[in-house]
Protein backbone atom coordinates (compact mmCIF):
# COMPACT_ATOMS: atom_id res chain seq x y z
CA UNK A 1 115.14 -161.92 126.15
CA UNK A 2 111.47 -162.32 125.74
CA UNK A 3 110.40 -164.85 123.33
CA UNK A 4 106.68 -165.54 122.58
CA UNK A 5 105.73 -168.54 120.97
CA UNK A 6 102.68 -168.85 118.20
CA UNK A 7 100.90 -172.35 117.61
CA UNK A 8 97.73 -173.26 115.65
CA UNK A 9 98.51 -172.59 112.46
CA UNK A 10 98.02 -174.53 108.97
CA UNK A 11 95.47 -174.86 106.51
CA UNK A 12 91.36 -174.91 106.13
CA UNK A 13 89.37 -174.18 103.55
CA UNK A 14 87.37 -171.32 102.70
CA UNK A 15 84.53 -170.79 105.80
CA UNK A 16 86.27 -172.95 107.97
CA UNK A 17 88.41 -171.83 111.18
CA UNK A 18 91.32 -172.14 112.99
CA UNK A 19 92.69 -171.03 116.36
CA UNK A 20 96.08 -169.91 116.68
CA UNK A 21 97.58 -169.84 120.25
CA UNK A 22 100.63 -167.73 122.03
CA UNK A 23 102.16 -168.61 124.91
CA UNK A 24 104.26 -165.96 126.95
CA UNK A 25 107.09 -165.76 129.45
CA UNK A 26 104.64 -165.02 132.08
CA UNK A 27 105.32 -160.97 132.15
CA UNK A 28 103.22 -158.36 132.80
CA UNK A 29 102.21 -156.67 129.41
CA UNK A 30 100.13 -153.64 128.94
CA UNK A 31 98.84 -155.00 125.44
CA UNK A 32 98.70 -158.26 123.50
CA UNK A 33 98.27 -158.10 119.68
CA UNK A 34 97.94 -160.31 116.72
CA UNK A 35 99.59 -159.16 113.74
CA UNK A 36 99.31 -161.11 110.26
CA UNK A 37 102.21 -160.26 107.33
CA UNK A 38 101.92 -161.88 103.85
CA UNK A 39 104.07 -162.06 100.91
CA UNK A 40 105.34 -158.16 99.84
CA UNK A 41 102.74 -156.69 101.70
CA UNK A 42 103.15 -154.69 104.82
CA UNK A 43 102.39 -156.14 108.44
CA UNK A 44 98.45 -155.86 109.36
CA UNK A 45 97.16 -155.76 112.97
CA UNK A 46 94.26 -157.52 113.08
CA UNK A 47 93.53 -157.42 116.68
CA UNK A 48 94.39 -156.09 119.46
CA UNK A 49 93.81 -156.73 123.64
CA UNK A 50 94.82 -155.67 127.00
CA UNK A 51 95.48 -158.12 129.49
CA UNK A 52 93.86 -157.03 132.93
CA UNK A 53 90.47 -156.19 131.48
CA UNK A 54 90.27 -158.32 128.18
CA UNK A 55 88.56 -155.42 126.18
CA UNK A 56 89.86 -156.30 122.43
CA UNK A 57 89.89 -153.99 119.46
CA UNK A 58 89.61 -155.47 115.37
CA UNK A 59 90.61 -154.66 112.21
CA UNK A 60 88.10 -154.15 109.79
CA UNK A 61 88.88 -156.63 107.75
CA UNK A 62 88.44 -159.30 111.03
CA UNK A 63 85.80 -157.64 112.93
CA UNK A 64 82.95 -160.29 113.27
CA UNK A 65 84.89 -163.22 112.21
CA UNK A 66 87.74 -163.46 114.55
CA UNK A 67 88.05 -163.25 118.25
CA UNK A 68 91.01 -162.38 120.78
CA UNK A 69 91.20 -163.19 123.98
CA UNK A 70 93.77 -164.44 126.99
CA UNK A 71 93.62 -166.72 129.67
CA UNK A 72 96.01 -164.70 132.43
CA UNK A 73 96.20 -168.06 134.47
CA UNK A 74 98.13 -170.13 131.25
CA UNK A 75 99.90 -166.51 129.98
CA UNK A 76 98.22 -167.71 126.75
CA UNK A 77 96.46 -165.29 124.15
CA UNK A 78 94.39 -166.68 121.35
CA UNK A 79 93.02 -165.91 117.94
CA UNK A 80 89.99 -167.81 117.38
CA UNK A 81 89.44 -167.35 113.03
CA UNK A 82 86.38 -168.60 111.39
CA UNK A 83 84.72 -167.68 108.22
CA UNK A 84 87.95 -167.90 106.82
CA UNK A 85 88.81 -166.56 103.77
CA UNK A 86 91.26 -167.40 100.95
CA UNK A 87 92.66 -163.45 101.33
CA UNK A 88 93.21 -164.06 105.33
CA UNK A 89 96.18 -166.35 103.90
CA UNK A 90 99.36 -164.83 105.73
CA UNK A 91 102.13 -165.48 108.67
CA UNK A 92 100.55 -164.51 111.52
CA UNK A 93 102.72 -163.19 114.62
CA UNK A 94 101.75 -162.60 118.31
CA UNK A 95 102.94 -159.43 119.49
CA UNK A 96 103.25 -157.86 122.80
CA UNK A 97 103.58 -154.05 123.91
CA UNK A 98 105.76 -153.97 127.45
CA UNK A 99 104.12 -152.66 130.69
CA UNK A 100 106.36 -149.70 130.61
CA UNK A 101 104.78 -148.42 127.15
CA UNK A 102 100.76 -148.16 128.15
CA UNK A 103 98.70 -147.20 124.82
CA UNK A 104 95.58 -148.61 125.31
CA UNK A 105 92.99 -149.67 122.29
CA UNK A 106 92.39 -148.18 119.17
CA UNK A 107 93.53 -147.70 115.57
CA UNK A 108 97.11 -147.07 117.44
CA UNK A 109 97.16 -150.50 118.90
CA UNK A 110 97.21 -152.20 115.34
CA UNK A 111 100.08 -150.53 114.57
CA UNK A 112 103.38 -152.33 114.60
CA UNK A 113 105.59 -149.96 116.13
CA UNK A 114 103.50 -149.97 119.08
CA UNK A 115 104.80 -153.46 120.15
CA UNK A 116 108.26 -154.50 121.93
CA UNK A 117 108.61 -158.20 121.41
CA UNK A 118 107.41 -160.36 118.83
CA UNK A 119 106.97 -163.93 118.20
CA UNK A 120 108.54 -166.27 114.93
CA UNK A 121 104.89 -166.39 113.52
CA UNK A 122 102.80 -169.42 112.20
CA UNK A 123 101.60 -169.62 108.90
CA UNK A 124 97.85 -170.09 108.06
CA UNK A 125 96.47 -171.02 104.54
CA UNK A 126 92.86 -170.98 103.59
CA UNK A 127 92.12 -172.34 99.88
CA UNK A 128 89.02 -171.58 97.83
C-alpha cells in the first residue's frame, strides 16, 4: 500500500506563511499534487508538479502566492504558502498520480480523479 505522509500544517495569520511537507515511499510517480478540501465544499487542486523536470502548474486562486516543488533525493514534495489568506483555511492533502497513468500539467492535473494515492491531510488555519 502506498501511504504518503503530509506535515507543516497549523495556523498563521492573515499574510503570513506556512510550508507544508510530504514525504513518499520513494516510488516513481509521474505527478505530485497538492489538493486542499474544506468543510462541504468540494476538493480543490491547487497545484500541481511532475517529478523528473519540476515544471509545476497553479490554481488560480494560488498562483503567485504559493510554490510547489520536490527534492527527488529526500522523496519529499513541498507547498511553500505565503500571503495567506483567511479563505485558504482548509485540510490540505498530498496527492500522487502513479507512473503507469502519465497526464502531464494542466487544468487536468488539478483534478482529483487524476491521482492514485493520497495522503491523511494536515489542516492549515489562517485567521483575519
Amino acid at each position: 500500500r502506498v501511504q504518503l505522509m503530509e506535515s507543516g500544517g497549523g495556523s498563521a495569520q492573515a499574510g503570513g506563511s506556512l510550508r507544508l511537507t510530504c514525504t513518499t515511499p520513494g516510488l516513481t510517480f509521474d505527478r505530485m499534487a497538492w489538493f486542499r478540501q474544506a468543510p462541504g465544499k468540494e476538493r480543490e487542486g491547487v497545484a500541481a508538479i511532475l517529478p523528473g523536470v519540476g515544471n509545476a502548474y497553479y490554481s488560480d486562486s494560488v498562483k503567485g502566492r504559493f510554490t510547489i516543488s520536490i527534492d527527488n533525493a529526500k522523496n519529499t514534495v513541498y507547498l511553500e504558502m505565503s500571503s495567506l489568506k483567511p479563505e485558504d483555511t482548509s485540510m490540505y492533502f498530498c496527492a500522487a498520480a502513479a507512473a503507469s497513468h502519465p497526464g502531464g500539467l494542466g487544468q487536468s492535473s488539478l483534478w482529483p480523479e487524476m491521482y492514485n494515492y493520497w495522503g491523511q491531510g494536515t489542516q492549515v488555519t489562517v485567521s483575519s
